[in-house]
N, C-alpha and C. Protein backbone atom coordinates (compact mmCIF):
# COMPACT_ATOMS: atom_id res chain seq x y z
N UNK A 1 108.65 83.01 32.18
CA UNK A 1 109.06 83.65 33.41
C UNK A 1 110.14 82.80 34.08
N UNK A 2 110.96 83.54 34.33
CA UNK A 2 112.29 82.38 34.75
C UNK A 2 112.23 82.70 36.61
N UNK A 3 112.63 81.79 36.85
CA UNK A 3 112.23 81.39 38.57
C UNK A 3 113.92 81.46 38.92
N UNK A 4 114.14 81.85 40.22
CA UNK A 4 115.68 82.05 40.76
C UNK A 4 115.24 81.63 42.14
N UNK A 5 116.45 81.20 42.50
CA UNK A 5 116.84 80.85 43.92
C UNK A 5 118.06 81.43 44.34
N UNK A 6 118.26 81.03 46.02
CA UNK A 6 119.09 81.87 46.45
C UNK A 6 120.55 80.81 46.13
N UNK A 7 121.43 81.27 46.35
CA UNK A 7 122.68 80.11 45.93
C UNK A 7 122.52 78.64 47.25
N UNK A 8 123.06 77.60 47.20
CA UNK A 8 122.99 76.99 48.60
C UNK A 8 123.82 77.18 49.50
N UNK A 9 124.88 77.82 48.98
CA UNK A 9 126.35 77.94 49.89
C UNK A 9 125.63 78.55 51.29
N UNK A 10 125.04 79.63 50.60
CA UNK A 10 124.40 80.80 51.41
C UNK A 10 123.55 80.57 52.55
N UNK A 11 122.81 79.70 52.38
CA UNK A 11 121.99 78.69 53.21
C UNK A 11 122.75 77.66 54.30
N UNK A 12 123.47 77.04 53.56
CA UNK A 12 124.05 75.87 54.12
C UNK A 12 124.67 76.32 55.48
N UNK A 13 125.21 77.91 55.64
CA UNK A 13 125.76 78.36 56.72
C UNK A 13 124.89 77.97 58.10
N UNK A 14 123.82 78.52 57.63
CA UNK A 14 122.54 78.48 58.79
C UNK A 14 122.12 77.26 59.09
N UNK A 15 123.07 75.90 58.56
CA UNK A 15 121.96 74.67 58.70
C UNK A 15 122.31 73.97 60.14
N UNK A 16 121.57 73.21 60.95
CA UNK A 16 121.60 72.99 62.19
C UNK A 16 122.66 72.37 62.52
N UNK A 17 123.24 72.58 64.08
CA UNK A 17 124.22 72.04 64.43
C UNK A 17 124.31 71.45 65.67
N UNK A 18 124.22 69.91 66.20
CA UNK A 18 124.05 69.48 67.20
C UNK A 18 125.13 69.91 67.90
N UNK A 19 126.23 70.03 68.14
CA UNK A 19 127.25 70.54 68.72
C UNK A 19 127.85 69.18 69.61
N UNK A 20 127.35 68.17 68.70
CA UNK A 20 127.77 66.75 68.81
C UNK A 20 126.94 65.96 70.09
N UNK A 21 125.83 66.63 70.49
CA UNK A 21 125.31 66.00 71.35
C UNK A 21 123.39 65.89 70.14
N UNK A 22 123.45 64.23 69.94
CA UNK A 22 122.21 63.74 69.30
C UNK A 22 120.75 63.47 70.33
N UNK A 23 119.70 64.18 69.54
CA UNK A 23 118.94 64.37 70.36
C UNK A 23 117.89 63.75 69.41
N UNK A 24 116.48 62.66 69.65
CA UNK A 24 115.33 62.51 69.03
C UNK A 24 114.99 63.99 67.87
N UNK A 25 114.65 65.32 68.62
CA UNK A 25 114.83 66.60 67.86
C UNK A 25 115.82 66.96 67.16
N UNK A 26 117.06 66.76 67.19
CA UNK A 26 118.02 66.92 66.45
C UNK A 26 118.27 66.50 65.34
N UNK A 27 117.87 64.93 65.25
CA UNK A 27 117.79 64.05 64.56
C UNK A 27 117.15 64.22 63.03
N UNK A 28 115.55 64.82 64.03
CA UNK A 28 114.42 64.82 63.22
C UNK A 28 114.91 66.35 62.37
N UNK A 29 115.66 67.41 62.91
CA UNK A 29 115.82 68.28 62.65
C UNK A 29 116.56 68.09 60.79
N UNK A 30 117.94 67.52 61.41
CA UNK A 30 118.97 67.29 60.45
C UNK A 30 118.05 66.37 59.07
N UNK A 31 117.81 65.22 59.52
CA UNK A 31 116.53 64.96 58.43
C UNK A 31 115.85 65.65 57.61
N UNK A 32 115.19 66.14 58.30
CA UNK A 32 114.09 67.50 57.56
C UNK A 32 114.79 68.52 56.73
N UNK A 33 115.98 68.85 57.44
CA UNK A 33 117.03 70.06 56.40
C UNK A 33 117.50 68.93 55.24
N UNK A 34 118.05 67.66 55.20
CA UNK A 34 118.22 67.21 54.54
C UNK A 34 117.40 66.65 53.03
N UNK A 35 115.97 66.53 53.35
CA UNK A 35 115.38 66.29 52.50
C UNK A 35 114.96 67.98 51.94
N UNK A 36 115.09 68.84 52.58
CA UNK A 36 114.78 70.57 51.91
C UNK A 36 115.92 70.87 50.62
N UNK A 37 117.09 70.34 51.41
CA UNK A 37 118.49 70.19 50.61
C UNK A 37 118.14 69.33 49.13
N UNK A 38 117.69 67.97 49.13
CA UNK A 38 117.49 67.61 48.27
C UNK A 38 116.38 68.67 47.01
N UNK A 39 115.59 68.49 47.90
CA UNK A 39 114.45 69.40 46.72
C UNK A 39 115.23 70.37 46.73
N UNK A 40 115.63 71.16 47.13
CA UNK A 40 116.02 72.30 46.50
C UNK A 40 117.54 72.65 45.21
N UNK A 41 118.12 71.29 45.44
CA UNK A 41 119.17 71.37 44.70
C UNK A 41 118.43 70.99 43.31
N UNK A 42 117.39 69.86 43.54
CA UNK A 42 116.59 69.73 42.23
C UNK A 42 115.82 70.75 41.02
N UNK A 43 115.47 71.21 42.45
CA UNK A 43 114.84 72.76 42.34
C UNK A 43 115.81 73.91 41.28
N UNK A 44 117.77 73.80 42.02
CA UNK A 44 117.95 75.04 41.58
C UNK A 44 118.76 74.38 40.22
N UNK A 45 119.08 73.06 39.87
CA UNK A 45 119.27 72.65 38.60
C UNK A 45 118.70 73.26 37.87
N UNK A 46 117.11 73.34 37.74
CA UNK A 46 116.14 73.88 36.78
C UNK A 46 115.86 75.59 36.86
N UNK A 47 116.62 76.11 37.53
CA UNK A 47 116.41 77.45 37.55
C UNK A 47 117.97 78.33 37.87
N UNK A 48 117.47 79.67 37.75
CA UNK A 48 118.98 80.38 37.95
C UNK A 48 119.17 80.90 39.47
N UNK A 49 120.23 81.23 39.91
CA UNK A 49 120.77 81.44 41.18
C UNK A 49 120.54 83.09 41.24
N UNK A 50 119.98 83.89 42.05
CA UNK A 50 120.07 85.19 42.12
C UNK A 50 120.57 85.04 43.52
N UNK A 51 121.95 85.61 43.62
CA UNK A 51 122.73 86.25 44.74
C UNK A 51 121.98 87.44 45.60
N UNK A 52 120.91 88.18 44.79
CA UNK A 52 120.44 89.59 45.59
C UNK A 52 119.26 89.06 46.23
N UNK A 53 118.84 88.00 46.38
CA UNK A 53 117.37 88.09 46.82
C UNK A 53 117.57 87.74 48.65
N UNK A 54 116.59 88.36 49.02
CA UNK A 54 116.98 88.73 50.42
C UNK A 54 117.28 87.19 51.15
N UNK A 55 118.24 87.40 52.27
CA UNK A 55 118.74 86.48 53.34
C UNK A 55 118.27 87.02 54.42
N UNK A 56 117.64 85.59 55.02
CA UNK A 56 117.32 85.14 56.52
C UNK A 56 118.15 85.59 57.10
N UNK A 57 117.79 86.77 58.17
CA UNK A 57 118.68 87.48 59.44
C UNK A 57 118.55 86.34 60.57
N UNK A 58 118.80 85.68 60.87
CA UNK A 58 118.59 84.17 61.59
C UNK A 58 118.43 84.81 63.04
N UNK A 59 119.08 85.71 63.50
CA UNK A 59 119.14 86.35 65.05
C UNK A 59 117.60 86.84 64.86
N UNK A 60 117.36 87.41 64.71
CA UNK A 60 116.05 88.60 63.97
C UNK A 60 114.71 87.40 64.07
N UNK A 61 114.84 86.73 63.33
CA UNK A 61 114.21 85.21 62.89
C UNK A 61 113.86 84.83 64.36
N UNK A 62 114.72 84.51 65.13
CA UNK A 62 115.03 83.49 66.39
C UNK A 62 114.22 84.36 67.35
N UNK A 63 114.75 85.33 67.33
CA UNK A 63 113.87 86.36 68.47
C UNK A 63 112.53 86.73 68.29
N UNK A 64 111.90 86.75 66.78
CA UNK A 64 110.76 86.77 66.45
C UNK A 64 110.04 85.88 67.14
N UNK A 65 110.48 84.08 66.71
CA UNK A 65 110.22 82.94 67.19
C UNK A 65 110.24 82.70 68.37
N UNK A 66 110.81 83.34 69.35
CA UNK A 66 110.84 83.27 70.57
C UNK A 66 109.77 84.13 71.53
N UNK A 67 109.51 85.35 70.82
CA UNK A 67 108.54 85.77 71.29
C UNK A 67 107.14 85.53 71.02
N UNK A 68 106.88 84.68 69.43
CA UNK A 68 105.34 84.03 69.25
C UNK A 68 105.30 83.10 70.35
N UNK A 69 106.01 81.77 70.22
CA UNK A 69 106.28 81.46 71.43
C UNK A 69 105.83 81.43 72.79
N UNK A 70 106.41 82.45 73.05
CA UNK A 70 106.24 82.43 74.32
C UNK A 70 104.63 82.45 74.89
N UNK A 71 104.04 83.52 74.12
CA UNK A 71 102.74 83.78 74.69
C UNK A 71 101.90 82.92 73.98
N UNK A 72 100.91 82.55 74.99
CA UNK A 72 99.96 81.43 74.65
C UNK A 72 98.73 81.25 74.39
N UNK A 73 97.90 81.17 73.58
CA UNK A 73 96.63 82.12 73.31
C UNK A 73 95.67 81.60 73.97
N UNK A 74 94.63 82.24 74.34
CA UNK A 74 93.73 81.68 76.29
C UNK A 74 93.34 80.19 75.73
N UNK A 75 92.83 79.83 74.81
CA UNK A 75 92.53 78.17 74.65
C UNK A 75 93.62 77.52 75.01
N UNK A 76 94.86 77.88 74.94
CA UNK A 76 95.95 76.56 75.34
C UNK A 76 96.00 77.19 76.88
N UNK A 77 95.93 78.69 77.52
CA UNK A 77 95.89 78.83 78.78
C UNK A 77 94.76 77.89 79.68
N UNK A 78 93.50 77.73 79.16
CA UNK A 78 92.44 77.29 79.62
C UNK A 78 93.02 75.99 79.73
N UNK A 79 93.24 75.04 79.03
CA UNK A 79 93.89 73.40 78.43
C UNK A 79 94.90 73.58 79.44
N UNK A 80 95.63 74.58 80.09
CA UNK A 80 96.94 74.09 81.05
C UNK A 80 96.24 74.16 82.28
N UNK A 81 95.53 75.26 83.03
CA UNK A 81 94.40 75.15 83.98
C UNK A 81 93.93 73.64 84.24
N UNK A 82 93.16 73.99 83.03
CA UNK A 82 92.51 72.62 83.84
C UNK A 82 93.44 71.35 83.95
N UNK A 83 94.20 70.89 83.18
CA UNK A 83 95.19 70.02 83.41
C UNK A 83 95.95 69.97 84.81
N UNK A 84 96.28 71.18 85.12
CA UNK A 84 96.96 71.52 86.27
C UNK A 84 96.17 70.78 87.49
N UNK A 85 94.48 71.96 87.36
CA UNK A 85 93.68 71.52 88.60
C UNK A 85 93.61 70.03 88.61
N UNK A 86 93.29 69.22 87.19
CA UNK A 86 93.42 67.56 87.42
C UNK A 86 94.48 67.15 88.18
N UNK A 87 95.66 67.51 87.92
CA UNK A 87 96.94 67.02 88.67
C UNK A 87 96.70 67.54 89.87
N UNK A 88 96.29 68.48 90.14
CA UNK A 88 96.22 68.57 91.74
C UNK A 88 95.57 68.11 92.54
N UNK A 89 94.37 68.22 92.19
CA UNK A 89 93.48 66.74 92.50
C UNK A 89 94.16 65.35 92.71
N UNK A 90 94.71 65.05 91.83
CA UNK A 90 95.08 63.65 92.01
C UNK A 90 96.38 63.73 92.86
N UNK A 91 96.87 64.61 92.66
CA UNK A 91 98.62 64.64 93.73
C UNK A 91 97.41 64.98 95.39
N UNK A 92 96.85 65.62 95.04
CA UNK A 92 96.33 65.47 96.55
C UNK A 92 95.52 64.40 97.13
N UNK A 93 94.84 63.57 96.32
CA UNK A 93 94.49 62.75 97.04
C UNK A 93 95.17 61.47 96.79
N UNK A 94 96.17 61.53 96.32
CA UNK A 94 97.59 60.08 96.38
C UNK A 94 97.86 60.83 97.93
N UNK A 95 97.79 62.02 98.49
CA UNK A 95 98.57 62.10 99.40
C UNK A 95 97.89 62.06 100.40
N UNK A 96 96.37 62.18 100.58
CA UNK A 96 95.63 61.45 101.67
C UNK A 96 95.51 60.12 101.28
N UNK A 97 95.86 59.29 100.55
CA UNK A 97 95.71 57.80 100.50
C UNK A 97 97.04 57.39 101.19
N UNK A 98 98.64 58.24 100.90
CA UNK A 98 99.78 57.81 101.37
C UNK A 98 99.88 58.17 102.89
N UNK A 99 98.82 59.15 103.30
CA UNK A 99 98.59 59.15 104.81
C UNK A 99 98.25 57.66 105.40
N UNK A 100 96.86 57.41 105.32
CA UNK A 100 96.46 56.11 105.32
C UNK A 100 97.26 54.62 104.97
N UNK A 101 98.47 54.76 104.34
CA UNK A 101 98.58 53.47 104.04
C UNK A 101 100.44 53.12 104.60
N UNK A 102 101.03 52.20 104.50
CA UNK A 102 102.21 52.10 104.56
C UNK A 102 102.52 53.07 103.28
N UNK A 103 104.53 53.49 103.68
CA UNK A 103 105.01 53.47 102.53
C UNK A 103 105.29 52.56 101.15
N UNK A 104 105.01 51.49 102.20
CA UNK A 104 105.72 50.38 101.09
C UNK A 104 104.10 50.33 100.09
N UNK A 105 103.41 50.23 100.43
CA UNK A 105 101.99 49.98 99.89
C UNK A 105 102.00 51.06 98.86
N UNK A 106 102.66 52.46 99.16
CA UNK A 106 102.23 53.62 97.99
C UNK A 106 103.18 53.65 96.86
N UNK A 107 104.49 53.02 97.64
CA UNK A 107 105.22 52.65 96.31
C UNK A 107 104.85 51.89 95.63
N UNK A 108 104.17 50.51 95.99
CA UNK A 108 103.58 50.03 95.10
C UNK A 108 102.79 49.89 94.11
N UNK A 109 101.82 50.95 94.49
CA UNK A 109 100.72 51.33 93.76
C UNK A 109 101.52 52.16 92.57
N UNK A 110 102.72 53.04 92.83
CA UNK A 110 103.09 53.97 91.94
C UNK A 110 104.05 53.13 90.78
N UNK A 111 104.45 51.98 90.54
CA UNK A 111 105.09 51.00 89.94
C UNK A 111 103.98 50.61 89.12
């Protein structure tokens, strides 16, 4: 059974583009395509190139991704709740302690 891939040219269009501003994510991004690049050129040495096999609509793709995304399934809703109520808690009572104390004293504490 002979195995095909898509050509790389074809690919390579879609590969990430900092737009010259380097970011920790960007970084990690370009990396990661880079080592896919490797395996796959290894990959298509040993096999044949089929031009027809379907291409990534990348817009289509993006908007998909954007809408899983977005919505958050109630366990991570629950996990932001309560996180929240912790922070509020604590932003509120830094702010009856910064009643009580000098400023200089609450900056300090926050250092």
């Amino acid at each position: 059974m002979a195995l095909f891939t898509r050509n790389w040219k074809d690919i390579e269009i879609d590969l990430f583009n900092d737009e010259g501003i380097e970011t920790l994510t960007s970084v990690e991004q370009i990396n990661v395509e880079s080592n896919i690049k490797r395996l796959y050129q290894s990959l298509g040495s040993r096999c044949r190139v089929d031009n027809s096999l379907p291409k990534l609509i990348t817009a289509a793709h993006e908007k998909y991704l954007k809408q899983c995304l977005t919505y958050l399934p109630a366990g991570y809703v629950v996990i932001y709740c309560i996180c929240k109520s912790i922070l509020t808690r604590c932003l509120y009572t830094r702010i009856l302690e910064f009643r009580r104390k000098s400023y200089l004293d609450v900056l300090l504490d926050c250092s």
